[in-house]
PDB file of N, CA and C in Angstrom:
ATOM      1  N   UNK A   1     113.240  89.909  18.648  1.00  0.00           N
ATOM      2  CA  UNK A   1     111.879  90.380  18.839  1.00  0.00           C
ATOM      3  C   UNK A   1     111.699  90.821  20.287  1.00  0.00           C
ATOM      4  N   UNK A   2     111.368  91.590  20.240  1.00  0.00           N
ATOM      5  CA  UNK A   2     110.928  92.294  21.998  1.00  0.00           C
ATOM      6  C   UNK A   2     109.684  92.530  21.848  1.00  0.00           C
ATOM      7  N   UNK A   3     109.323  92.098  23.452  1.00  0.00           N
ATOM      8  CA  UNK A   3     107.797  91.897  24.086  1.00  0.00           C
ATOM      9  C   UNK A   3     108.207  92.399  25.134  1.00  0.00           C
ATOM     10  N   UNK A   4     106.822  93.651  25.198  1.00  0.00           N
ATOM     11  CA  UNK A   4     106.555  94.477  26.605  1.00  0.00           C
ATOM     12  C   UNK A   4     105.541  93.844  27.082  1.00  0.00           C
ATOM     13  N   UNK A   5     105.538  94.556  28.990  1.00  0.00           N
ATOM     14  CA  UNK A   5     104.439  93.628  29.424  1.00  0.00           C
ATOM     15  C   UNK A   5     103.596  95.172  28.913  1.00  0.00           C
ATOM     16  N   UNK A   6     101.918  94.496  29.491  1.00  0.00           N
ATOM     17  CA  UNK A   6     101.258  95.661  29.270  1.00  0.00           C
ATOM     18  C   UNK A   6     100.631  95.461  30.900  1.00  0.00           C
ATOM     19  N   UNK A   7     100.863  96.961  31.815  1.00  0.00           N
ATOM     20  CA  UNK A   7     100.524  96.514  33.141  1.00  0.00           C
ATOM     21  C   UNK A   7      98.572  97.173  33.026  1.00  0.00           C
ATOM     22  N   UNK A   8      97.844  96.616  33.982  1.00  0.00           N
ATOM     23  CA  UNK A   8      96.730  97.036  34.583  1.00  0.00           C
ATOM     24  C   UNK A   8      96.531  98.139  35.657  1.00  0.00           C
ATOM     25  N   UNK A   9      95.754  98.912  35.456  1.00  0.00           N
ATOM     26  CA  UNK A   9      95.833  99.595  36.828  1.00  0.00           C
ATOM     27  C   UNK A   9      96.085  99.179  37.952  1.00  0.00           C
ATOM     28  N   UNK A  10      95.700  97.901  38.429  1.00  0.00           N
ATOM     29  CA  UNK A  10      95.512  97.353  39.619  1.00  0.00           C
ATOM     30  C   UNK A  10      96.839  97.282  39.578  1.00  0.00           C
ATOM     31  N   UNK A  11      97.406  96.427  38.888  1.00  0.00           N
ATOM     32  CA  UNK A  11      99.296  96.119  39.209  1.00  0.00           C
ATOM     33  C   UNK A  11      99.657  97.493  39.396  1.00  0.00           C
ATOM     34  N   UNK A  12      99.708  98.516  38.475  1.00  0.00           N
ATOM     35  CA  UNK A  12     100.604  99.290  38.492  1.00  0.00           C
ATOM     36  C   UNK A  12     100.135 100.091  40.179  1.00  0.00           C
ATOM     37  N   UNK A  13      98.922 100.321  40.585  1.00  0.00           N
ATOM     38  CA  UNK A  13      98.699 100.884  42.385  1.00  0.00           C
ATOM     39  C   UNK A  13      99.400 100.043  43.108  1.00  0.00           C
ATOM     40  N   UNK A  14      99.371  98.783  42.668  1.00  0.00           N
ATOM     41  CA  UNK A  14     100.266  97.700  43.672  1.00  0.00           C
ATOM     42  C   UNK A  14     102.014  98.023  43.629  1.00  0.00           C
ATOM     43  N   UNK A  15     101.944  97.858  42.319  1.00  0.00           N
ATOM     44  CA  UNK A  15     103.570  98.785  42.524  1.00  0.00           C
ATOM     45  C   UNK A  15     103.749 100.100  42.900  1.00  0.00           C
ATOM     46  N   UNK A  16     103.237 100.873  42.777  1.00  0.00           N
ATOM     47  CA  UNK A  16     103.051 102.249  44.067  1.00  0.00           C
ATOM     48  C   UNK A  16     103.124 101.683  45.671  1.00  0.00           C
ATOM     49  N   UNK A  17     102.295 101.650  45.238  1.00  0.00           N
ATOM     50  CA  UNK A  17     102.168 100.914  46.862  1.00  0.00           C
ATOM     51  C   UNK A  17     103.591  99.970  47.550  1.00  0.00           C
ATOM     52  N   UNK A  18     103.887  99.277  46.777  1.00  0.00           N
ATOM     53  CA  UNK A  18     105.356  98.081  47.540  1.00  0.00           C
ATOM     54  C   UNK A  18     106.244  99.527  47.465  1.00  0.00           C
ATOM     55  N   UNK A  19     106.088 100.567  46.514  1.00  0.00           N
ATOM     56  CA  UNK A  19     107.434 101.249  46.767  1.00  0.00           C
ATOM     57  C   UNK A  19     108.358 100.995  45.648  1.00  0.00           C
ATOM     58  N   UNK A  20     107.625 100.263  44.560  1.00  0.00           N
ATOM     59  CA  UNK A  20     108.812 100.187  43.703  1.00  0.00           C
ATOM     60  C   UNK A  20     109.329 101.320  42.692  1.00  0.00           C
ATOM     61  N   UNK A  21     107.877 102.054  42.365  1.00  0.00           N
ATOM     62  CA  UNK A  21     107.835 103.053  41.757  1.00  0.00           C
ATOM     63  C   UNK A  21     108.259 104.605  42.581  1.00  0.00           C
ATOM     64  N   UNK A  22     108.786 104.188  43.571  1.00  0.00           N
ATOM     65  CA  UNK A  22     109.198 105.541  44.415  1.00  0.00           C
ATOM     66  C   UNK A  22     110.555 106.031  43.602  1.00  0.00           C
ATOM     67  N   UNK A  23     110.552 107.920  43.877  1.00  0.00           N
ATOM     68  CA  UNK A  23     111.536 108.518  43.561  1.00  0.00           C
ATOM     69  C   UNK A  23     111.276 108.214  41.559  1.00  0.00           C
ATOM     70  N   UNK A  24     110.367 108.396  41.372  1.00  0.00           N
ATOM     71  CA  UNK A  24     110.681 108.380  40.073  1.00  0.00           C
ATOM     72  C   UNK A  24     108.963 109.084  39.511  1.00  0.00           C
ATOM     73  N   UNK A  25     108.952 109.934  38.657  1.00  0.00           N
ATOM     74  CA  UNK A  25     107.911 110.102  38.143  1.00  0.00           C
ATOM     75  C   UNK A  25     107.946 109.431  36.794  1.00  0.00           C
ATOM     76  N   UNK A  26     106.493 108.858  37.467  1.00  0.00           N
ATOM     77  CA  UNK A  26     106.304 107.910  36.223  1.00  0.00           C
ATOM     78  C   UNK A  26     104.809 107.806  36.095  1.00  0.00           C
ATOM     79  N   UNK A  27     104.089 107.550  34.837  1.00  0.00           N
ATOM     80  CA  UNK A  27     102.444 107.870  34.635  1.00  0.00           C
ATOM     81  C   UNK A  27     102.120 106.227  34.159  1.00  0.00           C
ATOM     82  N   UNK A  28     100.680 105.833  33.867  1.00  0.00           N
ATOM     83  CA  UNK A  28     100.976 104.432  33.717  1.00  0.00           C
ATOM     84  C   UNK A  28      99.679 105.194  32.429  1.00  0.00           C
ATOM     85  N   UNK A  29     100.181 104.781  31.067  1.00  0.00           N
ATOM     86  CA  UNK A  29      99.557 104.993  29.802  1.00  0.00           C
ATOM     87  C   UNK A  29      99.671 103.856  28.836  1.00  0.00           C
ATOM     88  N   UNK A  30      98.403 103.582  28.681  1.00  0.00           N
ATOM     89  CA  UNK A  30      97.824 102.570  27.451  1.00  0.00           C
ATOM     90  C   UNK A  30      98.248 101.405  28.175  1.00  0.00           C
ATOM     91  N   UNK A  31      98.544 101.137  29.733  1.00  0.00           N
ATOM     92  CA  UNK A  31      98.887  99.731  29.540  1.00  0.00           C
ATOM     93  C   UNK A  31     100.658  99.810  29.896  1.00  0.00           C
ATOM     94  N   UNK A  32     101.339 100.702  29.996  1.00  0.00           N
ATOM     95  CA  UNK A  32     102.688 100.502  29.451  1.00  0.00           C
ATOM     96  C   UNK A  32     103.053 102.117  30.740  1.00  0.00           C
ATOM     97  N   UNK A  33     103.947 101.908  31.694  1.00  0.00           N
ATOM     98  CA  UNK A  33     104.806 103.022  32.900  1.00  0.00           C
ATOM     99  C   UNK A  33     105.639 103.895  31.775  1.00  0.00           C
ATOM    100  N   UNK A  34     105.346 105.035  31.782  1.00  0.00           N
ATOM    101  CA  UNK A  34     106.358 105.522  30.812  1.00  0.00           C
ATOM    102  C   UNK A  34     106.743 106.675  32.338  1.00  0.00           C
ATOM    103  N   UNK A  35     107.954 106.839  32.111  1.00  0.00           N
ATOM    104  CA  UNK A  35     108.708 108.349  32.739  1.00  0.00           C
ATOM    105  C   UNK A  35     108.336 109.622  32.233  1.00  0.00           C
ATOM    106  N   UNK A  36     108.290 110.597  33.196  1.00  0.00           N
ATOM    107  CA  UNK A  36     107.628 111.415  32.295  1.00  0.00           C
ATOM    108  C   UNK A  36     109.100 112.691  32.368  1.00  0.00           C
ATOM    109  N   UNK A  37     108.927 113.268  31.581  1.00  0.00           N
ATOM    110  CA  UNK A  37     109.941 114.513  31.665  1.00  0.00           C
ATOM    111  C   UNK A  37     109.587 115.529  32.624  1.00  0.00           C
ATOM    112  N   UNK A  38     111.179 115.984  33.191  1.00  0.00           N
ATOM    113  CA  UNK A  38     111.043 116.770  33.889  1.00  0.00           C
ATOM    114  C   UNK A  38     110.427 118.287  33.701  1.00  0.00           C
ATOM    115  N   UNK A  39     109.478 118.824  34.582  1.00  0.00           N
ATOM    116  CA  UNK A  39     108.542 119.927  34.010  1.00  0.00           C
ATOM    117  C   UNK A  39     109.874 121.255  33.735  1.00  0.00           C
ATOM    118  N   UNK A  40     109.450 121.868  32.947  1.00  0.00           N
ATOM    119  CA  UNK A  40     110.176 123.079  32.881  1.00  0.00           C
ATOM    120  C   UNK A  40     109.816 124.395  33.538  1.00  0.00           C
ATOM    121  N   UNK A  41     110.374 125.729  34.419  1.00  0.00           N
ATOM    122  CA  UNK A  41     109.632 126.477  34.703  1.00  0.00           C
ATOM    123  C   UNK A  41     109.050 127.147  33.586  1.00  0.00           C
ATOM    124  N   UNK A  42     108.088 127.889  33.822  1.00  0.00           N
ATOM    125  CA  UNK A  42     107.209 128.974  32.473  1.00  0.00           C
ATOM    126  C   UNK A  42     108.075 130.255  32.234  1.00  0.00           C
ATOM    127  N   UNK A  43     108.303 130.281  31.541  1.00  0.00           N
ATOM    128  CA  UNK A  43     109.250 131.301  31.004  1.00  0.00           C
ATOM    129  C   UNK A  43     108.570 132.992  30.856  1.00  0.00           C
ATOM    130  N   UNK A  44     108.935 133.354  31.656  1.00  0.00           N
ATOM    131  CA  UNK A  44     108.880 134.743  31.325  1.00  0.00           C
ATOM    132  C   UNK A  44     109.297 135.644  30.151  1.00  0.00           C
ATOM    133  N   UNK A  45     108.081 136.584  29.153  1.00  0.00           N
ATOM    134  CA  UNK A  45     108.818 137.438  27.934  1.00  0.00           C
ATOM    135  C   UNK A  45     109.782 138.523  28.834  1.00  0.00           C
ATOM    136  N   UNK A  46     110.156 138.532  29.971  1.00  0.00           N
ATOM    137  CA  UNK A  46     111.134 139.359  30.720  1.00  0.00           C
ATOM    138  C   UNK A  46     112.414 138.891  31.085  1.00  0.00           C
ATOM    139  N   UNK A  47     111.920 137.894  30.688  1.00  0.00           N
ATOM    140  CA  UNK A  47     113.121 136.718  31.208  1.00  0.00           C
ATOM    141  C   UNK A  47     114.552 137.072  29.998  1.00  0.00           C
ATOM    142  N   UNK A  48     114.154 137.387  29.093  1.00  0.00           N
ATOM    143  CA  UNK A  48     115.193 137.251  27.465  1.00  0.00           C
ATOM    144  C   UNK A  48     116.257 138.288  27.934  1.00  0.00           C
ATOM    145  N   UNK A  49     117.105 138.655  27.528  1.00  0.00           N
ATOM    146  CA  UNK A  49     118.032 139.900  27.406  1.00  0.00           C
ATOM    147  C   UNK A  49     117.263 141.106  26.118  1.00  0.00           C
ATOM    148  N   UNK A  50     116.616 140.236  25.375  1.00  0.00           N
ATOM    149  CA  UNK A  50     116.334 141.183  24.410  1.00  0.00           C
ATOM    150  C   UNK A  50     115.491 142.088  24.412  1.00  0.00           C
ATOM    151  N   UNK A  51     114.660 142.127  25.610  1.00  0.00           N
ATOM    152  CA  UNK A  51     113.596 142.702  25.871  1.00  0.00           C
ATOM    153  C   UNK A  51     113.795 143.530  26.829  1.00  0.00           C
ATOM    154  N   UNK A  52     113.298 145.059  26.476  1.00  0.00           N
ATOM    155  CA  UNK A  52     113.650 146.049  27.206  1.00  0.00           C
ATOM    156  C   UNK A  52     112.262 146.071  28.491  1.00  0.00           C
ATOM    157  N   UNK A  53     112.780 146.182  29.416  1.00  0.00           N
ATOM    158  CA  UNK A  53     111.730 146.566  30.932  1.00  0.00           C
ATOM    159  C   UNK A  53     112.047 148.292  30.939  1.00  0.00           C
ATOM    160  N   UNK A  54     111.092 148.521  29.757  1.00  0.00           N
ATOM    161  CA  UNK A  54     110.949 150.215  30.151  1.00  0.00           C
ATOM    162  C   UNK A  54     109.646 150.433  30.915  1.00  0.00           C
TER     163      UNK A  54
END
C-alpha cells in the first residue's frame, strides 16, 4: 500500500525557499509537487517540408 504526503502551500514556499525545490520545475497541485513537462517551442505551419513558401 503506498501513502503520499499531501503538502500545504505553506510547506511547499518553505521548500522553495530552503532550496530544495531548486533546478527543477515543479507546480504544487491538489496538495501533491508534481514536475511539470518540459514546454515545447510553437510550431510553425512553415516549419514542415511539406509546405510550400511561395
Amino acid at each position: 500500500m503506498k501513502t503520499l504526503a499531501k503538502w500545504s502551500v505553506e510547506e511547499y514556499h518553505r521548500m522553495v525557499e530552503a532550496g530544495i525545490l531548486r533546478d527543477r520545475d515543479v507546480k504544487l497541485l491538489a496538495g501533491e509537487i508534481v514536475e511539470m513537462s518540459p514546454e515545447t517551442p510553437i510550431h510553425s505551419p512553415y516549419d514542415s517540408p511539406s509546405v510550400s513558401r511561395t
